[in-house]
N, C-alpha and C. Protein backbone atom coordinates (compact mmCIF):
# COMPACT_ATOMS: atom_id res chain seq x y z
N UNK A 1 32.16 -7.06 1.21
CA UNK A 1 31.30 -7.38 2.35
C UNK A 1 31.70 -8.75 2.86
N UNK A 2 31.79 -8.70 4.14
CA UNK A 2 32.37 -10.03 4.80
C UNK A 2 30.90 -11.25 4.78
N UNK A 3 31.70 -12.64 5.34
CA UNK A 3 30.62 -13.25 5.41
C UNK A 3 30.00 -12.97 6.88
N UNK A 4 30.08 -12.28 8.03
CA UNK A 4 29.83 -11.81 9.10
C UNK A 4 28.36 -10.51 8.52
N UNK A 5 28.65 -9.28 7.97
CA UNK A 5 27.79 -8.74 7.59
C UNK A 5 26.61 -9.74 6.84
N UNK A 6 26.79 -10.06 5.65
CA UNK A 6 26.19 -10.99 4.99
C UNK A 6 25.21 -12.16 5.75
N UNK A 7 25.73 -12.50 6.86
CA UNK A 7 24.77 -13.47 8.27
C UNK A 7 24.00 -12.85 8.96
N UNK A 8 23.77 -11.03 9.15
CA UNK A 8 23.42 -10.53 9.54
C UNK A 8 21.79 -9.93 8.86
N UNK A 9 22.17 -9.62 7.38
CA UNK A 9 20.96 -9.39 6.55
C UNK A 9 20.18 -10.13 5.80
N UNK A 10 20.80 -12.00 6.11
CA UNK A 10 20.00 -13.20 6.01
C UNK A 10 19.02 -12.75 7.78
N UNK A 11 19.55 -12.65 8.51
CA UNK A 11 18.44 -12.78 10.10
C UNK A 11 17.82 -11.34 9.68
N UNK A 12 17.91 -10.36 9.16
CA UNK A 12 17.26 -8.98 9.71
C UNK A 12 15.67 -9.81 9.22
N UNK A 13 14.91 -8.70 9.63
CA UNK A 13 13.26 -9.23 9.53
C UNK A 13 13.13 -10.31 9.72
N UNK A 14 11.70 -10.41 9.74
CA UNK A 14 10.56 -12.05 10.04
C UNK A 14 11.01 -12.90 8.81
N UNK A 15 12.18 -13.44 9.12
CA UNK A 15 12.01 -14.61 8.04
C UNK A 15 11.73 -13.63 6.49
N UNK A 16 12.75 -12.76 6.34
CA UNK A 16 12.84 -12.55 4.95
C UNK A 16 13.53 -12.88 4.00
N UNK A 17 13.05 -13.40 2.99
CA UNK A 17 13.61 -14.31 1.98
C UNK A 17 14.40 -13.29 1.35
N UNK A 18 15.66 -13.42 1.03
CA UNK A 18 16.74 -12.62 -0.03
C UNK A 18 17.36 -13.13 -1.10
N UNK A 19 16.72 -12.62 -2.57
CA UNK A 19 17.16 -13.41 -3.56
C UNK A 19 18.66 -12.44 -4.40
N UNK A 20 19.38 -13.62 -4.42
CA UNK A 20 20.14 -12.76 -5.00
C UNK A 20 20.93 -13.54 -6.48
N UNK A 21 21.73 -13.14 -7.23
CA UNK A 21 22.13 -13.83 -8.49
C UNK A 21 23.42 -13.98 -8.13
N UNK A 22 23.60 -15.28 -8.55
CA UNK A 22 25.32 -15.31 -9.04
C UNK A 22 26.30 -15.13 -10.12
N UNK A 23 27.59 -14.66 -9.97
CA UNK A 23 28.11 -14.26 -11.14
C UNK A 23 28.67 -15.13 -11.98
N UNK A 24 28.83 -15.33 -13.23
CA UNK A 24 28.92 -15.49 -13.89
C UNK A 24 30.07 -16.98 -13.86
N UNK A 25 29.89 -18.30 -13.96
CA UNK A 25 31.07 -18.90 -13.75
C UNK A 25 31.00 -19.60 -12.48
N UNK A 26 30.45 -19.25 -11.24
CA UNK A 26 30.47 -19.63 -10.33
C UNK A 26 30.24 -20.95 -10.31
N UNK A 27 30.98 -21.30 -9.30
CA UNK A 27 31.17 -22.73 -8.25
C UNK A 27 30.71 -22.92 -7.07
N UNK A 28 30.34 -24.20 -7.12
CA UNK A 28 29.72 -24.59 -5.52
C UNK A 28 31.17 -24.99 -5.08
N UNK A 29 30.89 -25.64 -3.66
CA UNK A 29 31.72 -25.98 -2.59
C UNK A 29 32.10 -27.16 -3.25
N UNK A 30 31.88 -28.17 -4.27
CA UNK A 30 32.38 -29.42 -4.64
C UNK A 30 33.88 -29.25 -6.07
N UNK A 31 33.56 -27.81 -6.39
CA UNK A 31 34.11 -27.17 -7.99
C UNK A 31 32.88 -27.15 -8.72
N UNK A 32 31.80 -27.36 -9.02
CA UNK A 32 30.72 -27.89 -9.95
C UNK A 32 30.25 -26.06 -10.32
N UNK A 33 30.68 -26.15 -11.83
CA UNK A 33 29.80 -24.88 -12.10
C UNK A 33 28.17 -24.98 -12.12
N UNK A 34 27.31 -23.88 -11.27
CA UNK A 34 26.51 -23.88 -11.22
C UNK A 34 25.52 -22.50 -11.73
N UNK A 35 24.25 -23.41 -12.45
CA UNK A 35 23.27 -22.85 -13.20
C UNK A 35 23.22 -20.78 -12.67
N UNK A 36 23.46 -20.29 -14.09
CA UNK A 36 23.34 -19.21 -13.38
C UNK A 36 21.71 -18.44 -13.82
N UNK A 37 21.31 -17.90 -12.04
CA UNK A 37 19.57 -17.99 -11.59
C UNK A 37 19.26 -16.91 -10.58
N UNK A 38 18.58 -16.88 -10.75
CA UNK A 38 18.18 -16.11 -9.50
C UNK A 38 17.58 -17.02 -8.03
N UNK A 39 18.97 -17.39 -6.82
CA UNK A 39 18.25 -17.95 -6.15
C UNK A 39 17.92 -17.36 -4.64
N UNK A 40 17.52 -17.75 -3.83
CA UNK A 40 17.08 -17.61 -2.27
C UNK A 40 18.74 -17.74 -1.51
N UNK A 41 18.53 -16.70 -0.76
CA UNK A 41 19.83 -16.63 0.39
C UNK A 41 19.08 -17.17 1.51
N UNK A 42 19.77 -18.36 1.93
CA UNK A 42 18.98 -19.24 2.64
C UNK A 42 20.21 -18.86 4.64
N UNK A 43 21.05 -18.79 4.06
CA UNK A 43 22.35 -18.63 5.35
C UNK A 43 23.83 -18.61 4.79
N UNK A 44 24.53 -17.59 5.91
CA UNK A 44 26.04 -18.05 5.60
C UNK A 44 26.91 -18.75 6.62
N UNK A 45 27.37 -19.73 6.57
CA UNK A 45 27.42 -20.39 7.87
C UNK A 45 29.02 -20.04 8.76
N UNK A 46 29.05 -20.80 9.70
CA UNK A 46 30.50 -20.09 10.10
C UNK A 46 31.96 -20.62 9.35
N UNK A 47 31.90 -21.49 8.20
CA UNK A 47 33.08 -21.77 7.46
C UNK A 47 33.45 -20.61 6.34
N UNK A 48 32.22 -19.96 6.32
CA UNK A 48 32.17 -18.72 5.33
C UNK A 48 31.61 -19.03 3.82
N UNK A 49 30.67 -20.19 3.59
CA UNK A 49 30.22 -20.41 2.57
C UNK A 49 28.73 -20.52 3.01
N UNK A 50 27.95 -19.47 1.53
CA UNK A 50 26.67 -19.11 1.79
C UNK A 50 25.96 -19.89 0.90
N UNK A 51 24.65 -20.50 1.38
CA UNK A 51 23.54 -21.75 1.33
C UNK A 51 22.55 -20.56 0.19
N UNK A 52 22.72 -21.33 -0.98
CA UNK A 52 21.76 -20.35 -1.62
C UNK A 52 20.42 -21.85 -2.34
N UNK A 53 19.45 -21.66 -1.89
CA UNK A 53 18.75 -22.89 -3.25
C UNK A 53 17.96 -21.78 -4.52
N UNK A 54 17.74 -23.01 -5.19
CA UNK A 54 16.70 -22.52 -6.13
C UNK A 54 15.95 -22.95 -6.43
N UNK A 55 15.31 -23.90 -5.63
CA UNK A 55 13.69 -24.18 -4.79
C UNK A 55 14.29 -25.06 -3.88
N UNK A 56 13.15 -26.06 -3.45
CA UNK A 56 13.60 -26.89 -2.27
C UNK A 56 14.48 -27.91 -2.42
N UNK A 57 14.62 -28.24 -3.63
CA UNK A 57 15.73 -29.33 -4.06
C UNK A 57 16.78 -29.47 -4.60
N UNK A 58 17.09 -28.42 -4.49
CA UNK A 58 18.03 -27.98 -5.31
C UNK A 58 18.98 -26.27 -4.55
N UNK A 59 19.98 -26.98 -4.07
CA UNK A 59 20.65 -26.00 -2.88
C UNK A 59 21.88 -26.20 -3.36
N UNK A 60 22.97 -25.02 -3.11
CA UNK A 60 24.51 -25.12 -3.28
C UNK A 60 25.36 -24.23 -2.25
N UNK A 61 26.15 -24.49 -1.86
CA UNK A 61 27.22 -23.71 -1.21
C UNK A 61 28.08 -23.11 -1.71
N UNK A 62 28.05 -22.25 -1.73
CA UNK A 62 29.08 -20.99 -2.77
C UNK A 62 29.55 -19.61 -1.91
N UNK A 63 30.73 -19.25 -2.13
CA UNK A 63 31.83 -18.52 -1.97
C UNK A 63 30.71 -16.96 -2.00
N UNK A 64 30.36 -16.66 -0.64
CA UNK A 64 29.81 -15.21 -0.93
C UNK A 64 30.08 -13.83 -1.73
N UNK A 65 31.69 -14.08 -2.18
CA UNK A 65 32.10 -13.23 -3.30
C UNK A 65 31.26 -13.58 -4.14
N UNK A 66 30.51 -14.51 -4.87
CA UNK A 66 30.03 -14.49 -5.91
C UNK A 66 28.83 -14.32 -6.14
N UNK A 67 28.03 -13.79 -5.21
CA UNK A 67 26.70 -13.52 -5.09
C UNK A 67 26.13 -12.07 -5.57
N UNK A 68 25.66 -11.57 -6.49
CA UNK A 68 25.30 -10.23 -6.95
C UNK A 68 24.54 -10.01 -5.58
N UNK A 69 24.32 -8.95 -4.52
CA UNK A 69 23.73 -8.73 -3.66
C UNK A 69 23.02 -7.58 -3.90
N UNK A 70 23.35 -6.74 -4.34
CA UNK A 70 22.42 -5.46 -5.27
C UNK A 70 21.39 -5.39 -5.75
């Protein structure tokens, strides 16, 4: 699934929140392995890296391959 589809089922409905997990290992946009959680699909932007937090303070940018979306 591209990051184009993926921008599409962050907007479907009123502001519906989509939680999804990451796999195993994953990296943010800096290299930093990050906590693996169940977080909020917040957007995917047009560089192709998707904004996930896991509450309000705590946000990362990560490679939409690595997002369990299922």
């Amino acid at each position: 699934m591209d990051a184009v589809d993926n921008k599409n089922m962050v907007e479907e409905g009123d502001d519906a929140v989509r939680q999804v997990e990451v796999k195993p290992e994953t990296r943010n946009h800096k290299g930093s392995f990050i906590v693996e959680a169940t977080y909020n699909l917040v957007d995917i932007d047009r560089n192709g890296w998707a904004l996930i937090c896991l509450d309000e303070y705590t946000c990362h940018y990560v490679d939409p391959d690595d997002l369990n979306l299922g």
